[in-house]
C-alpha atoms as a PDB file:
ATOM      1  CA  UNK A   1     179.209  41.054-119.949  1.00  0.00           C
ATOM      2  CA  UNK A   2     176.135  42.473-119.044  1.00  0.00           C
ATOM      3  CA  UNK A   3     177.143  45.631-118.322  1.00  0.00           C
ATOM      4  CA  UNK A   4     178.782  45.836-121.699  1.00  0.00           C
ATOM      5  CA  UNK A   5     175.157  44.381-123.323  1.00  0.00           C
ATOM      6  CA  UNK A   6     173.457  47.464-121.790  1.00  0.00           C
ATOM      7  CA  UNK A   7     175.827  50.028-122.906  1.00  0.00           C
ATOM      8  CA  UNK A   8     175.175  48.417-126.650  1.00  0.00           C
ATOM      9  CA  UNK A   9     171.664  48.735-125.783  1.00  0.00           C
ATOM     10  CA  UNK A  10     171.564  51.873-124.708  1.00  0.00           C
ATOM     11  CA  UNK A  11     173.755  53.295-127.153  1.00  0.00           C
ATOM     12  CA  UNK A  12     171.552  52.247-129.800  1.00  0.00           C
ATOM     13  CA  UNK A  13     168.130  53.268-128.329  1.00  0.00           C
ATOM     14  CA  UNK A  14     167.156  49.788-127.644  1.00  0.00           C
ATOM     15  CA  UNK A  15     167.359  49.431-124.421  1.00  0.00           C
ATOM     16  CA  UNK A  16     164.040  50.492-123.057  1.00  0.00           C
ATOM     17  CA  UNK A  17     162.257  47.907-125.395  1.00  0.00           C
ATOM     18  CA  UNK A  18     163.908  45.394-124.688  1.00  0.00           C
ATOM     19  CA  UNK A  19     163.467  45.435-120.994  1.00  0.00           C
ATOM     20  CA  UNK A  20     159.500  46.024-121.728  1.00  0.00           C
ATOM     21  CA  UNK A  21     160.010  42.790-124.154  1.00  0.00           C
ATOM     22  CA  UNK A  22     161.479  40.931-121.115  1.00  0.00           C
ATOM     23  CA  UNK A  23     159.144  41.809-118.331  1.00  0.00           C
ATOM     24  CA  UNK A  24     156.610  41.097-120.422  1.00  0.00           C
ATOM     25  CA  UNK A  25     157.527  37.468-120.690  1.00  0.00           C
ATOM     26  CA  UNK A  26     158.242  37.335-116.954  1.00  0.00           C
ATOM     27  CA  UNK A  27     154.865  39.003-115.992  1.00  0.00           C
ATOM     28  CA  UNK A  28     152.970  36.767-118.081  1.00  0.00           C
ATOM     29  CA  UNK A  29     155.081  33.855-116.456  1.00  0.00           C
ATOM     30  CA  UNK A  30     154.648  34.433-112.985  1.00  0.00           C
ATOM     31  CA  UNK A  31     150.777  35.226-113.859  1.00  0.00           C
ATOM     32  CA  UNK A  32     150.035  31.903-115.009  1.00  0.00           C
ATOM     33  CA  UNK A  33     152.430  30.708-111.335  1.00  0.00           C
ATOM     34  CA  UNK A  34     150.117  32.794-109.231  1.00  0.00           C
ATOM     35  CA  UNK A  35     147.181  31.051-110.318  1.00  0.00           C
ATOM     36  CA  UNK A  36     148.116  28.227-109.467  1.00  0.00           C
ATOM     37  CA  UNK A  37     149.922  28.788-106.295  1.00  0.00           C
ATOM     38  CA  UNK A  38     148.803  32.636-105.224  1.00  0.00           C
ATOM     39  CA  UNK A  39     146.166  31.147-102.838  1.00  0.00           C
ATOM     40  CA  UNK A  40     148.718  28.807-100.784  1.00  0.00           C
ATOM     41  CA  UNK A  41     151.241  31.567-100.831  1.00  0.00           C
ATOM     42  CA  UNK A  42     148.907  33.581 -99.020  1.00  0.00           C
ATOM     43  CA  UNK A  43     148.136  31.307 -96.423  1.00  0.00           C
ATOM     44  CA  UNK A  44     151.564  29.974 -95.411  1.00  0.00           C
ATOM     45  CA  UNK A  45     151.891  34.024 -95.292  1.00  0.00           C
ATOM     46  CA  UNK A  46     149.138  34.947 -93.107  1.00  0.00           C
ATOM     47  CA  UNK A  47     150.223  31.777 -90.979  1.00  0.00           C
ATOM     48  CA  UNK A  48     153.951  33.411 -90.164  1.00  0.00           C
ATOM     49  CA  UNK A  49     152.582  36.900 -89.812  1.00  0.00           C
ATOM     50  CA  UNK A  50     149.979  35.746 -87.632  1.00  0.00           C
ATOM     51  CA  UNK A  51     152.463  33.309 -85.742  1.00  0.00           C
ATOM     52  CA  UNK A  52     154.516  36.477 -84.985  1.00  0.00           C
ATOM     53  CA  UNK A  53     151.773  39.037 -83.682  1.00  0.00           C
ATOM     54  CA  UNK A  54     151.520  40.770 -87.054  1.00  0.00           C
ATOM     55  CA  UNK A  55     148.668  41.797 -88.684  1.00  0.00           C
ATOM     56  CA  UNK A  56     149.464  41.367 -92.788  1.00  0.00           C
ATOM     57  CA  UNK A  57     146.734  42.911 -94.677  1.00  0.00           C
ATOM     58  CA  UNK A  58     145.851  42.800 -98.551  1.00  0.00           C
ATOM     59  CA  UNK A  59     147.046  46.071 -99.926  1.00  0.00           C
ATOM     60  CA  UNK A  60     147.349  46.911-103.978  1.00  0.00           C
ATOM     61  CA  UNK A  61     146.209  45.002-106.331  1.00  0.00           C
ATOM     62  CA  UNK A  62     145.805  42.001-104.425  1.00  0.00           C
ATOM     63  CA  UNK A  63     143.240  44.138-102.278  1.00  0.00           C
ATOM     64  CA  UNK A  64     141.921  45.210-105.656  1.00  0.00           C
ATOM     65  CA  UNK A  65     141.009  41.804-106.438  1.00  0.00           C
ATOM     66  CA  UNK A  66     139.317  40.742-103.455  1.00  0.00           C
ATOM     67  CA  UNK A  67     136.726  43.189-103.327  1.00  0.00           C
ATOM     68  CA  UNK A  68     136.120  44.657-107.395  1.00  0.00           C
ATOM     69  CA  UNK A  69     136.595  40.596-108.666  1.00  0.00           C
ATOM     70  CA  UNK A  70     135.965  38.164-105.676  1.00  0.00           C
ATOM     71  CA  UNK A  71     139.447  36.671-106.128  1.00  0.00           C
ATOM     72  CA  UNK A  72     142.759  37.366-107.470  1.00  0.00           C
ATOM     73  CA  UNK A  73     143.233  39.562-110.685  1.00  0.00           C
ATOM     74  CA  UNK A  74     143.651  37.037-113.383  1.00  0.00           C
ATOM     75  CA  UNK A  75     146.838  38.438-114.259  1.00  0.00           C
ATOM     76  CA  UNK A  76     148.307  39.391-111.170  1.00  0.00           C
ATOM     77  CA  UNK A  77     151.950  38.670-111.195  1.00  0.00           C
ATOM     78  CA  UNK A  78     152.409  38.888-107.593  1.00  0.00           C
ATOM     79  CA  UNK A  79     150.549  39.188-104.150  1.00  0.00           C
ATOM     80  CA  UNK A  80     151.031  42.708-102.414  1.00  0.00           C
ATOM     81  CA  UNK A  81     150.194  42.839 -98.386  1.00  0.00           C
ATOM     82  CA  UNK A  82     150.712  45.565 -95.887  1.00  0.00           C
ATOM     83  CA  UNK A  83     152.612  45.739 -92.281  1.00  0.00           C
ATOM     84  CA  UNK A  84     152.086  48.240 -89.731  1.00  0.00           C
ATOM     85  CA  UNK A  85     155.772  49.416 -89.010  1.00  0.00           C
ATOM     86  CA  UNK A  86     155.534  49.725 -85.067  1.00  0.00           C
ATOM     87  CA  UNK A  87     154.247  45.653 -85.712  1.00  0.00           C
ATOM     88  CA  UNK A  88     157.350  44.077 -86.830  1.00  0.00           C
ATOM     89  CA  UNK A  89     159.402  42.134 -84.428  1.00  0.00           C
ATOM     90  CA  UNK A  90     162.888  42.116 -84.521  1.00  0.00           C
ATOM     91  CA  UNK A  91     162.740  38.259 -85.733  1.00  0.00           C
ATOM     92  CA  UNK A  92     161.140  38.975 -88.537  1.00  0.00           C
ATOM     93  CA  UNK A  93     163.326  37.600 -91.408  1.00  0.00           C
ATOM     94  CA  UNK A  94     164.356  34.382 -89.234  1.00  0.00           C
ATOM     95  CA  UNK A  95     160.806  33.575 -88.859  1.00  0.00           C
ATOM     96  CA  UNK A  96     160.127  34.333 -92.689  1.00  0.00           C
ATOM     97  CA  UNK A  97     162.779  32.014 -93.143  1.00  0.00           C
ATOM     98  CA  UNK A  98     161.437  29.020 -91.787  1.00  0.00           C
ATOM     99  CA  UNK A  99     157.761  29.578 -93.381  1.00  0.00           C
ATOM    100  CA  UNK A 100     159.655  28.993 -96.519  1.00  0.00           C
ATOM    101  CA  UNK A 101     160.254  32.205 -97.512  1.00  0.00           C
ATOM    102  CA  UNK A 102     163.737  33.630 -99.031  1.00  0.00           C
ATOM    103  CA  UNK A 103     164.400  37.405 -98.623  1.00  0.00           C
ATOM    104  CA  UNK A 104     165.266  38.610-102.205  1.00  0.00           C
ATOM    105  CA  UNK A 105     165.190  42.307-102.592  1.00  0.00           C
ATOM    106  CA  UNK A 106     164.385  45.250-100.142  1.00  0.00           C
ATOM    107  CA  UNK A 107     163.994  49.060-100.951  1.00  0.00           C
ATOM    108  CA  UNK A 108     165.832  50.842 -98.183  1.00  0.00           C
ATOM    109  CA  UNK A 109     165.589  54.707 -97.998  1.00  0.00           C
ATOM    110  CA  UNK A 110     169.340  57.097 -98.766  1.00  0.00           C
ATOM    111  CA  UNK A 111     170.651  57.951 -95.449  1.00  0.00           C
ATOM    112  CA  UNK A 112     168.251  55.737 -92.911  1.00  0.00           C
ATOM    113  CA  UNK A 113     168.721  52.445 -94.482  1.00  0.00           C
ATOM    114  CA  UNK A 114     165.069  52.180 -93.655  1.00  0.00           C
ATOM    115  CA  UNK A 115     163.489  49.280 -95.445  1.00  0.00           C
ATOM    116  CA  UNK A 116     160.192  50.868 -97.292  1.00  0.00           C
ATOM    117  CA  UNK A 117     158.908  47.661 -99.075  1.00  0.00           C
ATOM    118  CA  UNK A 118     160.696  44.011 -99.607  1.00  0.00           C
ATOM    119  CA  UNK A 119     160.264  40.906-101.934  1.00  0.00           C
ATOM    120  CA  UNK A 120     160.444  37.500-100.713  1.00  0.00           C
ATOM    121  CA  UNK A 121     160.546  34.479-102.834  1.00  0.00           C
ATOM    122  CA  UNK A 122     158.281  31.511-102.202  1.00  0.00           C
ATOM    123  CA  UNK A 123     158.275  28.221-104.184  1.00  0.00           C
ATOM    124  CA  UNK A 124     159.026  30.833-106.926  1.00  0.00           C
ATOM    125  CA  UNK A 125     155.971  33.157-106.378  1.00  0.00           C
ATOM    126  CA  UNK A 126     156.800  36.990-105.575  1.00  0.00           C
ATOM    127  CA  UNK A 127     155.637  38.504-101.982  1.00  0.00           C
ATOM    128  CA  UNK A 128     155.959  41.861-102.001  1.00  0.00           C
ATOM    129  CA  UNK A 129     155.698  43.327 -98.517  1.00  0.00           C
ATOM    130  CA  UNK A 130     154.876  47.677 -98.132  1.00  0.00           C
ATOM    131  CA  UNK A 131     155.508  49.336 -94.448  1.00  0.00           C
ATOM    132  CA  UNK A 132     152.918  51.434 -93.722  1.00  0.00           C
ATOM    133  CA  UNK A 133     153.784  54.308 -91.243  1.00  0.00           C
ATOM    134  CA  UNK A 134     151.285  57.020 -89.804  1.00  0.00           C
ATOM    135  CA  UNK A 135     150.916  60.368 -90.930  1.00  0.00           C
ATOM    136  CA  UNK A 136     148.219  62.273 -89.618  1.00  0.00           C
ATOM    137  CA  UNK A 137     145.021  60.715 -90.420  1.00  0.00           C
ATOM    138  CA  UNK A 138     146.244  58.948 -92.642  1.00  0.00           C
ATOM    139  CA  UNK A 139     148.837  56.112 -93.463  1.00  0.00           C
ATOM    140  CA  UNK A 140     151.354  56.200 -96.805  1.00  0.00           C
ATOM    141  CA  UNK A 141     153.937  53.675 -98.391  1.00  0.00           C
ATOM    142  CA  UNK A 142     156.957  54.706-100.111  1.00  0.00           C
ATOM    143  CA  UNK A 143     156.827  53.386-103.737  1.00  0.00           C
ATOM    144  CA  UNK A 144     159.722  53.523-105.267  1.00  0.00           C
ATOM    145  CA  UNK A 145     159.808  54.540-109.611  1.00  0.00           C
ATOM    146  CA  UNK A 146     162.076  54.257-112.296  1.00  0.00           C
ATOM    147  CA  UNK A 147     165.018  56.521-112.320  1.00  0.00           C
ATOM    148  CA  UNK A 148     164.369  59.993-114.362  1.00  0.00           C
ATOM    149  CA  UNK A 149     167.388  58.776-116.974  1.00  0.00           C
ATOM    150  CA  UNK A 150     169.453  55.484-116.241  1.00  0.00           C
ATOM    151  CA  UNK A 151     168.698  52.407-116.280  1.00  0.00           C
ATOM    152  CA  UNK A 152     168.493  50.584-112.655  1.00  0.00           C
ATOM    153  CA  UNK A 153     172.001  48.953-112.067  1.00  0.00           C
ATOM    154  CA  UNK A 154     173.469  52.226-112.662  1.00  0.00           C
ATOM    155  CA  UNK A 155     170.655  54.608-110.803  1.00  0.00           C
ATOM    156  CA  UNK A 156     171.508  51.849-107.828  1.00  0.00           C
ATOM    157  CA  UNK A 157     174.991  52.549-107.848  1.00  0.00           C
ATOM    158  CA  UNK A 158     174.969  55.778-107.974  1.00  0.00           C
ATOM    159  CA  UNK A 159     172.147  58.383-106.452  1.00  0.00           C
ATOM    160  CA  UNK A 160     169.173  55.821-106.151  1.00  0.00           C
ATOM    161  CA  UNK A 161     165.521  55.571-107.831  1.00  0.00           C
ATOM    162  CA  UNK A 162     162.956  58.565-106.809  1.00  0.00           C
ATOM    163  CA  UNK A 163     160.203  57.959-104.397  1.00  0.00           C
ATOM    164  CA  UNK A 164     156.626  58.799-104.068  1.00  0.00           C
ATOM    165  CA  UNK A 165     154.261  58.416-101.061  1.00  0.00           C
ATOM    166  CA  UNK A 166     151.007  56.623-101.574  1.00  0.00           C
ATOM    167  CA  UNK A 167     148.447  57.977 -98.937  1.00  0.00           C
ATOM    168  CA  UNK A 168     145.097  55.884 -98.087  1.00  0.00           C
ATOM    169  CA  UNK A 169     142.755  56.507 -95.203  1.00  0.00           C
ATOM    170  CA  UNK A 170     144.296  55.748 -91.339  1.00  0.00           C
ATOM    171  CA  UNK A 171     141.691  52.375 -90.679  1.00  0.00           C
ATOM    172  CA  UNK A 172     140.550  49.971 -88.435  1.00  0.00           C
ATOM    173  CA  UNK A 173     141.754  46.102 -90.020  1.00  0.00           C
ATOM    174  CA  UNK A 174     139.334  43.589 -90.021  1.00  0.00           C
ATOM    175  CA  UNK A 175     139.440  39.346 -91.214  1.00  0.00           C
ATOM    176  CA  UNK A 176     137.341  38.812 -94.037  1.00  0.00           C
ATOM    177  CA  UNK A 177     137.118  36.027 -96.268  1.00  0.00           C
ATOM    178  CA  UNK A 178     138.971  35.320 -99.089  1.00  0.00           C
ATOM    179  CA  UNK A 179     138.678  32.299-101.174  1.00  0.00           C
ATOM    180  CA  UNK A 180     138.040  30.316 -98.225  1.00  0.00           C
ATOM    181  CA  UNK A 181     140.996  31.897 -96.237  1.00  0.00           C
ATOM    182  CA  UNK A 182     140.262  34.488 -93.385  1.00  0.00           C
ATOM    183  CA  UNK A 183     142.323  37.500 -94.128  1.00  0.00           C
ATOM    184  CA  UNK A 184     142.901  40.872 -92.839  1.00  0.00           C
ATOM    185  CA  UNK A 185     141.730  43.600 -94.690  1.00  0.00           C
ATOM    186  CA  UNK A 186     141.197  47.311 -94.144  1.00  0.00           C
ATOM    187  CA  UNK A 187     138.055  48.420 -93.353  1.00  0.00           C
ATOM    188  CA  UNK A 188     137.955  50.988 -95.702  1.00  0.00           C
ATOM    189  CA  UNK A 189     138.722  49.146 -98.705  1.00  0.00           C
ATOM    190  CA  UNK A 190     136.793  51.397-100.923  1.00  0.00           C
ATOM    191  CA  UNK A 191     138.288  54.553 -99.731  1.00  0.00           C
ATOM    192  CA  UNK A 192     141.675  52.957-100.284  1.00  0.00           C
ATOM    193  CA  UNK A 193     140.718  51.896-103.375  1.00  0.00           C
ATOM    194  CA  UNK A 194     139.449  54.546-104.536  1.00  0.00           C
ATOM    195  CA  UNK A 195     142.709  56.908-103.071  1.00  0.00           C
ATOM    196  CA  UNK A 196     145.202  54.285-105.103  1.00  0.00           C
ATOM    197  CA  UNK A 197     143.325  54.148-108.084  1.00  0.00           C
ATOM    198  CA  UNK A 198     140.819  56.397-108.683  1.00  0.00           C
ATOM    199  CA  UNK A 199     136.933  56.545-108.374  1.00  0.00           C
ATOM    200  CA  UNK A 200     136.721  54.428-111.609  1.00  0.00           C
ATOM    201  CA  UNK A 201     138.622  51.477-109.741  1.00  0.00           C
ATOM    202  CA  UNK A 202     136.211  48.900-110.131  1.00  0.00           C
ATOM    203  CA  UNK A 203     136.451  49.090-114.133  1.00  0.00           C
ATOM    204  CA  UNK A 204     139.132  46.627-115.168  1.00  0.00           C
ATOM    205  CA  UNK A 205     142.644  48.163-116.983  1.00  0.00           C
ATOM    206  CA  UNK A 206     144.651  45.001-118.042  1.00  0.00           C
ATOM    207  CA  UNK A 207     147.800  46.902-118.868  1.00  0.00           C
ATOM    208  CA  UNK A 208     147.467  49.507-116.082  1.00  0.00           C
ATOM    209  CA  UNK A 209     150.689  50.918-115.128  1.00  0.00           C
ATOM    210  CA  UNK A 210     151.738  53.365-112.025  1.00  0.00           C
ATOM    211  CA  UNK A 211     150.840  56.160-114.669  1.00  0.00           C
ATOM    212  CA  UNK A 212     146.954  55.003-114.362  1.00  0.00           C
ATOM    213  CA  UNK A 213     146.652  55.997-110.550  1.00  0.00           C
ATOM    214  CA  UNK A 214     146.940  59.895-109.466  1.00  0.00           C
ATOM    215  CA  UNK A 215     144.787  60.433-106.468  1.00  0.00           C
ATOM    216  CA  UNK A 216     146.620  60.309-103.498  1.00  0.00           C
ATOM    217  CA  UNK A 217     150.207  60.183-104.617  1.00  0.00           C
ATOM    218  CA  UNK A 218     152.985  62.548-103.413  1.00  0.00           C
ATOM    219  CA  UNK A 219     156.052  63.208-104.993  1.00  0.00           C
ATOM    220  CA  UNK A 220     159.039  63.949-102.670  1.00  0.00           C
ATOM    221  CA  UNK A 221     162.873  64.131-102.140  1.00  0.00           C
ATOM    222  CA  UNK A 222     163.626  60.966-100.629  1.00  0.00           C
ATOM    223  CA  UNK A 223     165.403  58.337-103.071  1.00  0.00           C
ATOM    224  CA  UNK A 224     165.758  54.937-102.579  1.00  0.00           C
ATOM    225  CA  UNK A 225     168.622  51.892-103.118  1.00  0.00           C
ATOM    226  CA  UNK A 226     167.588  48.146-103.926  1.00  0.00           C
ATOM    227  CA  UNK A 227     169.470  45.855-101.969  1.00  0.00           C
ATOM    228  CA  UNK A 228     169.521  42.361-103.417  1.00  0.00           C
ATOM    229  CA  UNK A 229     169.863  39.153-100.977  1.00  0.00           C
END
């Protein structure tokens, strides 16, 4: 049925809006979730990170909102927090597990089925979780975008979404607080800031979208699957 409702939607030039329409609801949804929750999410995560020798730092536009705002963006669907690759233990999704949080959805590379960024699901609040990996001096993500001309079921069954590598300064990681919680940040949160979003981070953009940030992005080859749990 659903596929059929796409095809319909598709067919009649639809479909694009309507998915905008819908993620629209959900974003504003799991906005008004975050701000009541966000903070507790945060610490149950830092708790299971910590518990396992991992260092999870604020990354995107969680990281945003800690140092431009003081706090979390006000409409800040989810929370987004780094890993080190080398850091993760091979335990990692039992011990995620029994903090409370439910692996949902992974990014995995074509070819390596090497898991660039995941989603976990706690008390109905999104984690989303980027591996960082070294490159010279300095450390990227993969960030995964929308395929070039089908619509994501499809693109995932067939050659994947495109990637891009977001580059930020190789740094030291440091606790600071936030909202009363001790969290690890990098130490130079400006410089990533300003390599994610560009020198005029610090004014607000409340519909910014992947378009508004150009610094330090890389377009490449690589192509990516979603693998739902």
């Amino acid at each position: 049925m659903r596929d059929l409702v796409v095809k319909l939607l598709v067919k009649l030039g639809l479909y694009k809006s309507v998915v905008e329409c819908i993620n629209r609801v959900m974003f504003e949804i799991q906005a008004r979730r975050m701000k009541r929750d966000g903070l507790a999410m945060l610490e149950a995560a830092d708790k299971a990170f910590s518990e396992m020798g991992v260092r999870t730092f604020l990354t995107y536009g969680v990281l945003l909102g800690a140092y431009r705002d003081h706090g979390f963006i006000s409409y800040d669907p989810d929370i987004d927090l780094g890993v080190l690759r080398d850091e993760i233990p091979a335990n990692l999704y039992e011990e995620m597990a029994k903090a409370g949080f439910v692996l949902y959805r992974q990014n995995v590379m074509a070819g390596t089925e090497k898991v660039v960024e995941e989603t976990y699901i706690y008390k109905k609040l999104h984690l989303d979780i980027f591996y960082y990996e070294q490159e010279g001096d300095d450390w990227y993500s993969v960030i995964p975008r929308k395929h070039e001309t089908k619509e994501w079921k499809e693109a995932n069954e067939t050659d994947g979404f495109p990637c891009d590598r977001s580059y930020v300064p190789a740094t030291e990681l440091e606790r600071r607080d936030f909202l009363g919680l001790k969290i690890w940040m990098p130490v130079k949160t400006d410089e990533w800031l300003r390599a994610i979003y560009s020198d005029s981070y610090m004014t607000p953009i409340k519909n910014w979208n992947a378009k508004d940030y150009k610094t330090r992005i890389v377009k490449t080859k690589e192509r990516c699957y979603r693998k739902y749990y």
